[in-house]
PDB file of N, CA and C in Angstrom:
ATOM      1  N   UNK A   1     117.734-113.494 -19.177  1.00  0.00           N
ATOM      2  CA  UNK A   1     118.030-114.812 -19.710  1.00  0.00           C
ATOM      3  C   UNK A   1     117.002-115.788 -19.133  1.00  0.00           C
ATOM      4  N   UNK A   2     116.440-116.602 -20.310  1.00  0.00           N
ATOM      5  CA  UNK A   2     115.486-117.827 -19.397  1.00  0.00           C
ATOM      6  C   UNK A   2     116.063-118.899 -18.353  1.00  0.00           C
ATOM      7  N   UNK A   3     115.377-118.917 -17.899  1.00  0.00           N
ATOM      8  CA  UNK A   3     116.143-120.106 -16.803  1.00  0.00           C
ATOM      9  C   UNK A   3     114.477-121.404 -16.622  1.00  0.00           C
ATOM     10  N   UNK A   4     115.761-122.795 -16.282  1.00  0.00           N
ATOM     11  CA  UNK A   4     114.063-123.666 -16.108  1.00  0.00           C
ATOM     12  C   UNK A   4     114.008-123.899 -15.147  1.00  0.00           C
ATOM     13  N   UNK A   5     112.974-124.894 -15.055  1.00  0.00           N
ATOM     14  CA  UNK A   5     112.235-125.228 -13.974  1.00  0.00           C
ATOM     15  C   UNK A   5     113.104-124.950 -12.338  1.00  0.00           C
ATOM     16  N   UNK A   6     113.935-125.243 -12.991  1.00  0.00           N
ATOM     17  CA  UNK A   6     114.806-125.776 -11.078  1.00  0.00           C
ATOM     18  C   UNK A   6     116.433-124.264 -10.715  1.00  0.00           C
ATOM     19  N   UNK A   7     115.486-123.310 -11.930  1.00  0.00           N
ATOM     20  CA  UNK A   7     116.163-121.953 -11.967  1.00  0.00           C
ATOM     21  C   UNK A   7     117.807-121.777 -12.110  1.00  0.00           C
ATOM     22  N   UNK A   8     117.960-122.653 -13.581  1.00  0.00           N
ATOM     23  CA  UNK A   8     119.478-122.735 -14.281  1.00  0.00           C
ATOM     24  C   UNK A   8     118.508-122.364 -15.471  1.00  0.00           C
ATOM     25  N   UNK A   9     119.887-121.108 -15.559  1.00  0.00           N
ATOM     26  CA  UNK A   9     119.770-120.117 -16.849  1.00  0.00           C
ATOM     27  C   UNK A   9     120.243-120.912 -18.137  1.00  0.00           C
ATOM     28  N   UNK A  10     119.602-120.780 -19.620  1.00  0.00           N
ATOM     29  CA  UNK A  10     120.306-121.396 -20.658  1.00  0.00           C
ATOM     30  C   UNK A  10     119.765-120.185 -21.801  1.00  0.00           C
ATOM     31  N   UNK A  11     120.279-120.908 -22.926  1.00  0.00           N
ATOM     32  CA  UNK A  11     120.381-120.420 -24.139  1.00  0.00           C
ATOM     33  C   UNK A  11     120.036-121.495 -25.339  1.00  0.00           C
ATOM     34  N   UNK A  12     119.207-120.988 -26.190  1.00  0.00           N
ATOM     35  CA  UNK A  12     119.226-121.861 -27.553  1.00  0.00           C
ATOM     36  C   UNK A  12     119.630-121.197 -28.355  1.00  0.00           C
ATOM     37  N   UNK A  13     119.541-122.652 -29.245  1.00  0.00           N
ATOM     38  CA  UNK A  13     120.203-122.223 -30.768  1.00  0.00           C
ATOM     39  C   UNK A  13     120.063-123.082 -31.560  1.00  0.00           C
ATOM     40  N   UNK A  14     118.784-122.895 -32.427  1.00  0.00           N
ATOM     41  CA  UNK A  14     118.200-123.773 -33.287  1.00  0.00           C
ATOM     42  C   UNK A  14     117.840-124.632 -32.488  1.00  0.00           C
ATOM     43  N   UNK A  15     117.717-125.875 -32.333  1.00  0.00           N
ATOM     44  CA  UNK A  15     117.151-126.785 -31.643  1.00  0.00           C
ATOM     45  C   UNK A  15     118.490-127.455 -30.746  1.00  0.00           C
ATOM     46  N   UNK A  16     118.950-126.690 -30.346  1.00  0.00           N
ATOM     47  CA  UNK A  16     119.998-127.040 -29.178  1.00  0.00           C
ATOM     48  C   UNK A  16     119.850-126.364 -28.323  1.00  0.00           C
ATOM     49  N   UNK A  17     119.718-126.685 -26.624  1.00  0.00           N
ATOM     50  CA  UNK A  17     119.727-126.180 -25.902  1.00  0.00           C
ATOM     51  C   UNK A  17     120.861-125.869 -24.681  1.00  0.00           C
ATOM     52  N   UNK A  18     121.544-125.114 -24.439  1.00  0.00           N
ATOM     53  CA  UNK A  18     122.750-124.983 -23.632  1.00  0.00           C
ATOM     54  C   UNK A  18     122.452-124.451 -22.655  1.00  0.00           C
ATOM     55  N   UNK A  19     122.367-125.806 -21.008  1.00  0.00           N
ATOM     56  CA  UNK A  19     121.901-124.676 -19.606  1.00  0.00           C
ATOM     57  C   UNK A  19     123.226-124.650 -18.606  1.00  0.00           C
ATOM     58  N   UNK A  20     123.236-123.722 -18.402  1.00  0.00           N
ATOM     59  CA  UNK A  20     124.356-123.653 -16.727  1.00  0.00           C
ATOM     60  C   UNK A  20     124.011-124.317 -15.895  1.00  0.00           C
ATOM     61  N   UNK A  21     123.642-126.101 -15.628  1.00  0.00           N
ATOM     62  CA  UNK A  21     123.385-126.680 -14.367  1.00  0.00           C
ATOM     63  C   UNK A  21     124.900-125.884 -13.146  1.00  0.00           C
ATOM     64  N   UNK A  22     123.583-124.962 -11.932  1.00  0.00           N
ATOM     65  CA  UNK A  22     124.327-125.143 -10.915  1.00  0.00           C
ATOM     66  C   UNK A  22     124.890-126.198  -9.920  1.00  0.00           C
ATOM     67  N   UNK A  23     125.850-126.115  -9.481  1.00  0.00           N
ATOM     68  CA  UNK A  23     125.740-127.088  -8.199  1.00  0.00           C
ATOM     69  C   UNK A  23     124.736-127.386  -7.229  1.00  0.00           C
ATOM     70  N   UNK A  24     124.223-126.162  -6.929  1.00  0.00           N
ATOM     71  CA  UNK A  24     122.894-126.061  -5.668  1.00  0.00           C
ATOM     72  C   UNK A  24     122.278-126.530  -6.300  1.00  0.00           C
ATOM     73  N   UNK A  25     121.690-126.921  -8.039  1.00  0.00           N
ATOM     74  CA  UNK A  25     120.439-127.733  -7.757  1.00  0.00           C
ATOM     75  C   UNK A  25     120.669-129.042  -8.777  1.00  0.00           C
ATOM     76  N   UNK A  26     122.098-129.514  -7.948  1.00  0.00           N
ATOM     77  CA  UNK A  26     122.275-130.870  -8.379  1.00  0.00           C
ATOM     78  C   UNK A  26     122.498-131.565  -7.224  1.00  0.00           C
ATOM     79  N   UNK A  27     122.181-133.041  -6.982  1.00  0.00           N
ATOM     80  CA  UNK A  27     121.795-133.490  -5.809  1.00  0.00           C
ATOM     81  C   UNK A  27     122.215-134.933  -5.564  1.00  0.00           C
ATOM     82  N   UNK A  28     122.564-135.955  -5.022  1.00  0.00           N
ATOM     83  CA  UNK A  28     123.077-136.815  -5.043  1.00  0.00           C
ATOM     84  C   UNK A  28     123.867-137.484  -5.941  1.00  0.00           C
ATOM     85  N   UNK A  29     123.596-138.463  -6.547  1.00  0.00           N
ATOM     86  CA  UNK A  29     124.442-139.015  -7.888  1.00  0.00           C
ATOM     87  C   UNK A  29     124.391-138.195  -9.113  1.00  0.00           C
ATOM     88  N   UNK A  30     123.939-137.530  -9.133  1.00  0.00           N
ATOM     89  CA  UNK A  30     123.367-136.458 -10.213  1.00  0.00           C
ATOM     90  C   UNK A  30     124.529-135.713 -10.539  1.00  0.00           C
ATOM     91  N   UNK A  31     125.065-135.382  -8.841  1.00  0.00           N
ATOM     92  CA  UNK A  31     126.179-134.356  -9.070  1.00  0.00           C
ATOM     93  C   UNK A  31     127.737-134.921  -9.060  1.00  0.00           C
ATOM     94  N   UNK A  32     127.543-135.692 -10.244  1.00  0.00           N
ATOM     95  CA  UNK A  32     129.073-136.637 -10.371  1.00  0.00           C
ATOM     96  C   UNK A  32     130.545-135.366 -10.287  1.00  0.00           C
ATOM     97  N   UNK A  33     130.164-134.365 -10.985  1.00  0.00           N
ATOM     98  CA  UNK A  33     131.242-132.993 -11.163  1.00  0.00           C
ATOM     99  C   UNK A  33     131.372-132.802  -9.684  1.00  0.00           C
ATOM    100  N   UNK A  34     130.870-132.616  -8.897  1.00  0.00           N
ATOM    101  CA  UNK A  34     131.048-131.941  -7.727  1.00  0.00           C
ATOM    102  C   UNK A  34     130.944-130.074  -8.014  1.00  0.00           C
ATOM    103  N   UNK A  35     130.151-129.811  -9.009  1.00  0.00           N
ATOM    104  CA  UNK A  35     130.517-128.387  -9.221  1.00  0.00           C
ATOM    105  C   UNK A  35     129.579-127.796 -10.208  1.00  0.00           C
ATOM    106  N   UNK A  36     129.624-126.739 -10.901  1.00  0.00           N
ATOM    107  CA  UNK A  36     129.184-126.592 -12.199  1.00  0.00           C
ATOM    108  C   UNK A  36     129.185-127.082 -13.522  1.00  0.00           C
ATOM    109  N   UNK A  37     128.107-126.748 -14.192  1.00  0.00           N
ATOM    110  CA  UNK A  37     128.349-127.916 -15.435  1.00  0.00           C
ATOM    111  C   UNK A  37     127.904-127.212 -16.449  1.00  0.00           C
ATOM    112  N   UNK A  38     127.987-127.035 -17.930  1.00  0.00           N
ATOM    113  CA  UNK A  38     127.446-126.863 -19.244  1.00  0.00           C
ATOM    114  C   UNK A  38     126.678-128.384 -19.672  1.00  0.00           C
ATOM    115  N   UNK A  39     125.202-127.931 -19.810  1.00  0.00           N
ATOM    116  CA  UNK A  39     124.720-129.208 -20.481  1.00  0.00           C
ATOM    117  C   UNK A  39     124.434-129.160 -21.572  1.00  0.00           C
ATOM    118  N   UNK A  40     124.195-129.694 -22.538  1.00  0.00           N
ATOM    119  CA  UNK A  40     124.237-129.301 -24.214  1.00  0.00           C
ATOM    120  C   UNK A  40     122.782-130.686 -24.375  1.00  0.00           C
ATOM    121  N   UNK A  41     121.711-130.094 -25.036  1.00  0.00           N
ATOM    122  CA  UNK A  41     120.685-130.976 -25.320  1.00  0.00           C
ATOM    123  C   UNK A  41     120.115-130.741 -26.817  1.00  0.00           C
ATOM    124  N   UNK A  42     119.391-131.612 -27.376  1.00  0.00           N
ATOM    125  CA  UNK A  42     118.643-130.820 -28.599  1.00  0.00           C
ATOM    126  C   UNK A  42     117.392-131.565 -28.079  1.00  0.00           C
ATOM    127  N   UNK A  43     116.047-130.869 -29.029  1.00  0.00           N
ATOM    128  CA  UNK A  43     114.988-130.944 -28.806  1.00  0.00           C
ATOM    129  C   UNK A  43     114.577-131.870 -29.673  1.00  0.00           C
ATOM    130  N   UNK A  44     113.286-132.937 -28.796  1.00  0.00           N
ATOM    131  CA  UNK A  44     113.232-134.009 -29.894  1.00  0.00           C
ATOM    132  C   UNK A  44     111.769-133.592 -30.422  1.00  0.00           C
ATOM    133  N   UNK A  45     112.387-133.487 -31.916  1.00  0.00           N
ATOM    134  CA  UNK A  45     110.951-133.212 -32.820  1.00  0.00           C
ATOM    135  C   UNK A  45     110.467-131.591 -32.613  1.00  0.00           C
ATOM    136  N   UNK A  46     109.580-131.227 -32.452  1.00  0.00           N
ATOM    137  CA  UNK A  46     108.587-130.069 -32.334  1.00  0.00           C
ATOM    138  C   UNK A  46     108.222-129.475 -31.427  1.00  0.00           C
ATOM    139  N   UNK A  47     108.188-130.506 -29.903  1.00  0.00           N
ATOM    140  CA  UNK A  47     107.770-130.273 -28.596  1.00  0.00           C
ATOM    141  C   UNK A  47     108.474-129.939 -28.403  1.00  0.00           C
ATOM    142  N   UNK A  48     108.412-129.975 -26.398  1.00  0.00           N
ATOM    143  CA  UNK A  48     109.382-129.101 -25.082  1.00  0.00           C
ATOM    144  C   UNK A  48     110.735-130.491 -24.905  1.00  0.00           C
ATOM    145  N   UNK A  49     110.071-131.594 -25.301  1.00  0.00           N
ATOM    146  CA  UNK A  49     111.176-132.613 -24.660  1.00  0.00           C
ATOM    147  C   UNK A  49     112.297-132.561 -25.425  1.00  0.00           C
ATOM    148  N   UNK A  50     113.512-132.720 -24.408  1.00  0.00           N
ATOM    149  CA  UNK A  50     115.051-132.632 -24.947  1.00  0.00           C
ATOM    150  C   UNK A  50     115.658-134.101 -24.532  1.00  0.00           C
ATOM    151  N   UNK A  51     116.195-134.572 -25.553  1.00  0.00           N
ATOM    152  CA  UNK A  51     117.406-135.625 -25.828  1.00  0.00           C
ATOM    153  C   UNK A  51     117.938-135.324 -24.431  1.00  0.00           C
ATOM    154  N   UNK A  52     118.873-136.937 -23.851  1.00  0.00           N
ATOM    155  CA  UNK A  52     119.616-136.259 -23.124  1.00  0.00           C
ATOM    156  C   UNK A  52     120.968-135.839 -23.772  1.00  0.00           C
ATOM    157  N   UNK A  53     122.154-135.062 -23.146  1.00  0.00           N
ATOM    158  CA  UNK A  53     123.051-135.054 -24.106  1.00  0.00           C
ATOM    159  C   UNK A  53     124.312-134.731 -22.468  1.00  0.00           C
ATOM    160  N   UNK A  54     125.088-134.008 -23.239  1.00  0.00           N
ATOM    161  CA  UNK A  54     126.593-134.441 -22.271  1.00  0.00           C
ATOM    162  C   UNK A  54     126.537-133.310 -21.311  1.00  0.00           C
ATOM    163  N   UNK A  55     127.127-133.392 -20.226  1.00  0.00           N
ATOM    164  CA  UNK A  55     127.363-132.159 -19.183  1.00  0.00           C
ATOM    165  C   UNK A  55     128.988-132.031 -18.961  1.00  0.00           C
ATOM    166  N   UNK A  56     129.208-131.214 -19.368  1.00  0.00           N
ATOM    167  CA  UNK A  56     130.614-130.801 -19.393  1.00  0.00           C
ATOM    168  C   UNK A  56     131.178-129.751 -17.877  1.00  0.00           C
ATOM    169  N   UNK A  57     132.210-130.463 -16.966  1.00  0.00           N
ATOM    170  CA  UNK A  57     132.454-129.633 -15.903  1.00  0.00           C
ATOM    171  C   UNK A  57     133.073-128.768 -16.141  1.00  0.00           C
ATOM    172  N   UNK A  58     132.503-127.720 -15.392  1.00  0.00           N
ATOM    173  CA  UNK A  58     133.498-126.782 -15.239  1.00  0.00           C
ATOM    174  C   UNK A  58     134.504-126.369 -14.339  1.00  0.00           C
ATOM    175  N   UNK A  59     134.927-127.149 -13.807  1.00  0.00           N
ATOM    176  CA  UNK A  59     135.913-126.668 -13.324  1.00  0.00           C
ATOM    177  C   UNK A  59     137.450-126.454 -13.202  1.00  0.00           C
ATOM    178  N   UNK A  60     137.670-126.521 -14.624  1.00  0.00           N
ATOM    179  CA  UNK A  60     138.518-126.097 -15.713  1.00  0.00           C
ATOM    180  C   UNK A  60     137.793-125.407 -16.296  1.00  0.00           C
ATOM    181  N   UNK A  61     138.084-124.109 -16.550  1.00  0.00           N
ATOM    182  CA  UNK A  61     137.313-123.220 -17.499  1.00  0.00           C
ATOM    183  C   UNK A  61     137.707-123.369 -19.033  1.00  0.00           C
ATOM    184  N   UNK A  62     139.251-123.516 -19.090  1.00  0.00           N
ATOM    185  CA  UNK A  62     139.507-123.792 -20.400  1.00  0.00           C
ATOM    186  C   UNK A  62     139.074-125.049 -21.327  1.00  0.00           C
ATOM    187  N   UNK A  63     138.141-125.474 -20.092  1.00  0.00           N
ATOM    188  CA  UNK A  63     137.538-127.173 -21.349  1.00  0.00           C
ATOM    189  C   UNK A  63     136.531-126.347 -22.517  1.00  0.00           C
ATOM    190  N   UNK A  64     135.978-125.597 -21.688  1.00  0.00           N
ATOM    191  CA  UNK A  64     134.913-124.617 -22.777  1.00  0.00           C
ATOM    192  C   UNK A  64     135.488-123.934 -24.043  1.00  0.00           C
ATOM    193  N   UNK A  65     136.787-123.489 -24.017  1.00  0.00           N
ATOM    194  CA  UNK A  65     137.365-122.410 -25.001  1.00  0.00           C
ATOM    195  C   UNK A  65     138.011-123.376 -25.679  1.00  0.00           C
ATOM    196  N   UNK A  66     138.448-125.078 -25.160  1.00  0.00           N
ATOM    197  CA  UNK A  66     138.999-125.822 -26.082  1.00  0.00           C
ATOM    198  C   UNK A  66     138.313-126.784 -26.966  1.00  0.00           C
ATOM    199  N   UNK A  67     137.138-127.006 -26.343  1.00  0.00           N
ATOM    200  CA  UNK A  67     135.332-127.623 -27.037  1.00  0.00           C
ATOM    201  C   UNK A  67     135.485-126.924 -28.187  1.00  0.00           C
ATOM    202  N   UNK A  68     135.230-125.332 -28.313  1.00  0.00           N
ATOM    203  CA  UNK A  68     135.092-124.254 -29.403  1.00  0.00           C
ATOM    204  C   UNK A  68     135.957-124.270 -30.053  1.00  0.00           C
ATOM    205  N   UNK A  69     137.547-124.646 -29.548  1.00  0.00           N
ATOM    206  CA  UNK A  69     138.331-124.260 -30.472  1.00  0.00           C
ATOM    207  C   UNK A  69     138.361-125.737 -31.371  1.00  0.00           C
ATOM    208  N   UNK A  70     137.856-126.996 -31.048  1.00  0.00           N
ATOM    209  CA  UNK A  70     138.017-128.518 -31.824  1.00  0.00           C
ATOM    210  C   UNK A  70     136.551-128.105 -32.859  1.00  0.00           C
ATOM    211  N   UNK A  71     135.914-127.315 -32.442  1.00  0.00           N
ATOM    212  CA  UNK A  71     134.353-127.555 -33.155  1.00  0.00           C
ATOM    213  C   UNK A  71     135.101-126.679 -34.325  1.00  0.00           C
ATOM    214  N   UNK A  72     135.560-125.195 -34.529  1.00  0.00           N
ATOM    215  CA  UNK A  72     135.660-124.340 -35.257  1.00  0.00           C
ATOM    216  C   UNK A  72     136.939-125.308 -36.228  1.00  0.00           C
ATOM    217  N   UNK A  73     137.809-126.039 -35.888  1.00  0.00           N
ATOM    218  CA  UNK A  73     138.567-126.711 -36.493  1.00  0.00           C
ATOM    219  C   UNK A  73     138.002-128.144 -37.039  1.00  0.00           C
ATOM    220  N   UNK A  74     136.889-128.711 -36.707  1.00  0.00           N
ATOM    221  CA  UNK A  74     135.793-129.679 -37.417  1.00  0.00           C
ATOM    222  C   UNK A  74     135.289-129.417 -38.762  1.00  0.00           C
ATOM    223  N   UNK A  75     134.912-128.003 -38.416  1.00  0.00           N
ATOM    224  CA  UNK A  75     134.072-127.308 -39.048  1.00  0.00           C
ATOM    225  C   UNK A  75     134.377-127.153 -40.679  1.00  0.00           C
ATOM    226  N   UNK A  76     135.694-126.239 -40.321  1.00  0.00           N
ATOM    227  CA  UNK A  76     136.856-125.571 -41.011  1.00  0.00           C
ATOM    228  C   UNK A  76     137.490-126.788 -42.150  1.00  0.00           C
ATOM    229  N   UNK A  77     137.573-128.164 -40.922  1.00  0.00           N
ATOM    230  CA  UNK A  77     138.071-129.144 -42.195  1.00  0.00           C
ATOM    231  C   UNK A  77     137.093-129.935 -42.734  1.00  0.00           C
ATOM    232  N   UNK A  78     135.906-129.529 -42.447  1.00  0.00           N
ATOM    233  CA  UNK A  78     134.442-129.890 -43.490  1.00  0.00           C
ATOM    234  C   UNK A  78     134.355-129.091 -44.178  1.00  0.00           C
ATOM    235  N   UNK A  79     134.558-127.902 -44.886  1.00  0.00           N
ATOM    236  CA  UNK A  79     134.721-127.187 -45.678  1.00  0.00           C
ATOM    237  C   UNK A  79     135.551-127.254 -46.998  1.00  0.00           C
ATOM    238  N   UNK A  80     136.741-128.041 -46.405  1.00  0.00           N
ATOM    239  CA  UNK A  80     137.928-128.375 -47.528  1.00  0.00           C
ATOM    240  C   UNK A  80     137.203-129.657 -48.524  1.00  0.00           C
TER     241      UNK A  80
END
């Protein structure tokens, strides 16, 4: 899995980027969670630079499975 600069692993998808900010390399005010985080970015335009976008804590695991479960039900009633 790629990981950047400051060695948090992510994933894309289409022009969204999703990284595992660790705790260890979050650092003063930065680290408002006190913990782990999901950050969700998209890329602006063509280049490397990313939007900023939201960091979601984890420390509730179920915020993640309930994110997915409001998106798949967004989705679902854009369809109708």
């Amino acid at each position: 899995m790629p990981t950047d600069e400051k060695g948090n692993q992510f994933v894309e998808v289409s022009n969204v980027r999703v990284t595992y900010v660790s705790k260890k390399s979050r650092k003063g005010i930065k680290d408002w969670s006190k913990g782990d985080v999901l950050r969700i970015q998209a890329y602006r335009g063509n280049g490397n630079a990313l939007h900023q976008g939201p960091e979601l804590d984890l420390k509730e695991p179920d915020t993640i499975l309930e994110l997915i479960e409001a998106l798949s039900r967004l989705i679902r009633g854009k369809e109708n």
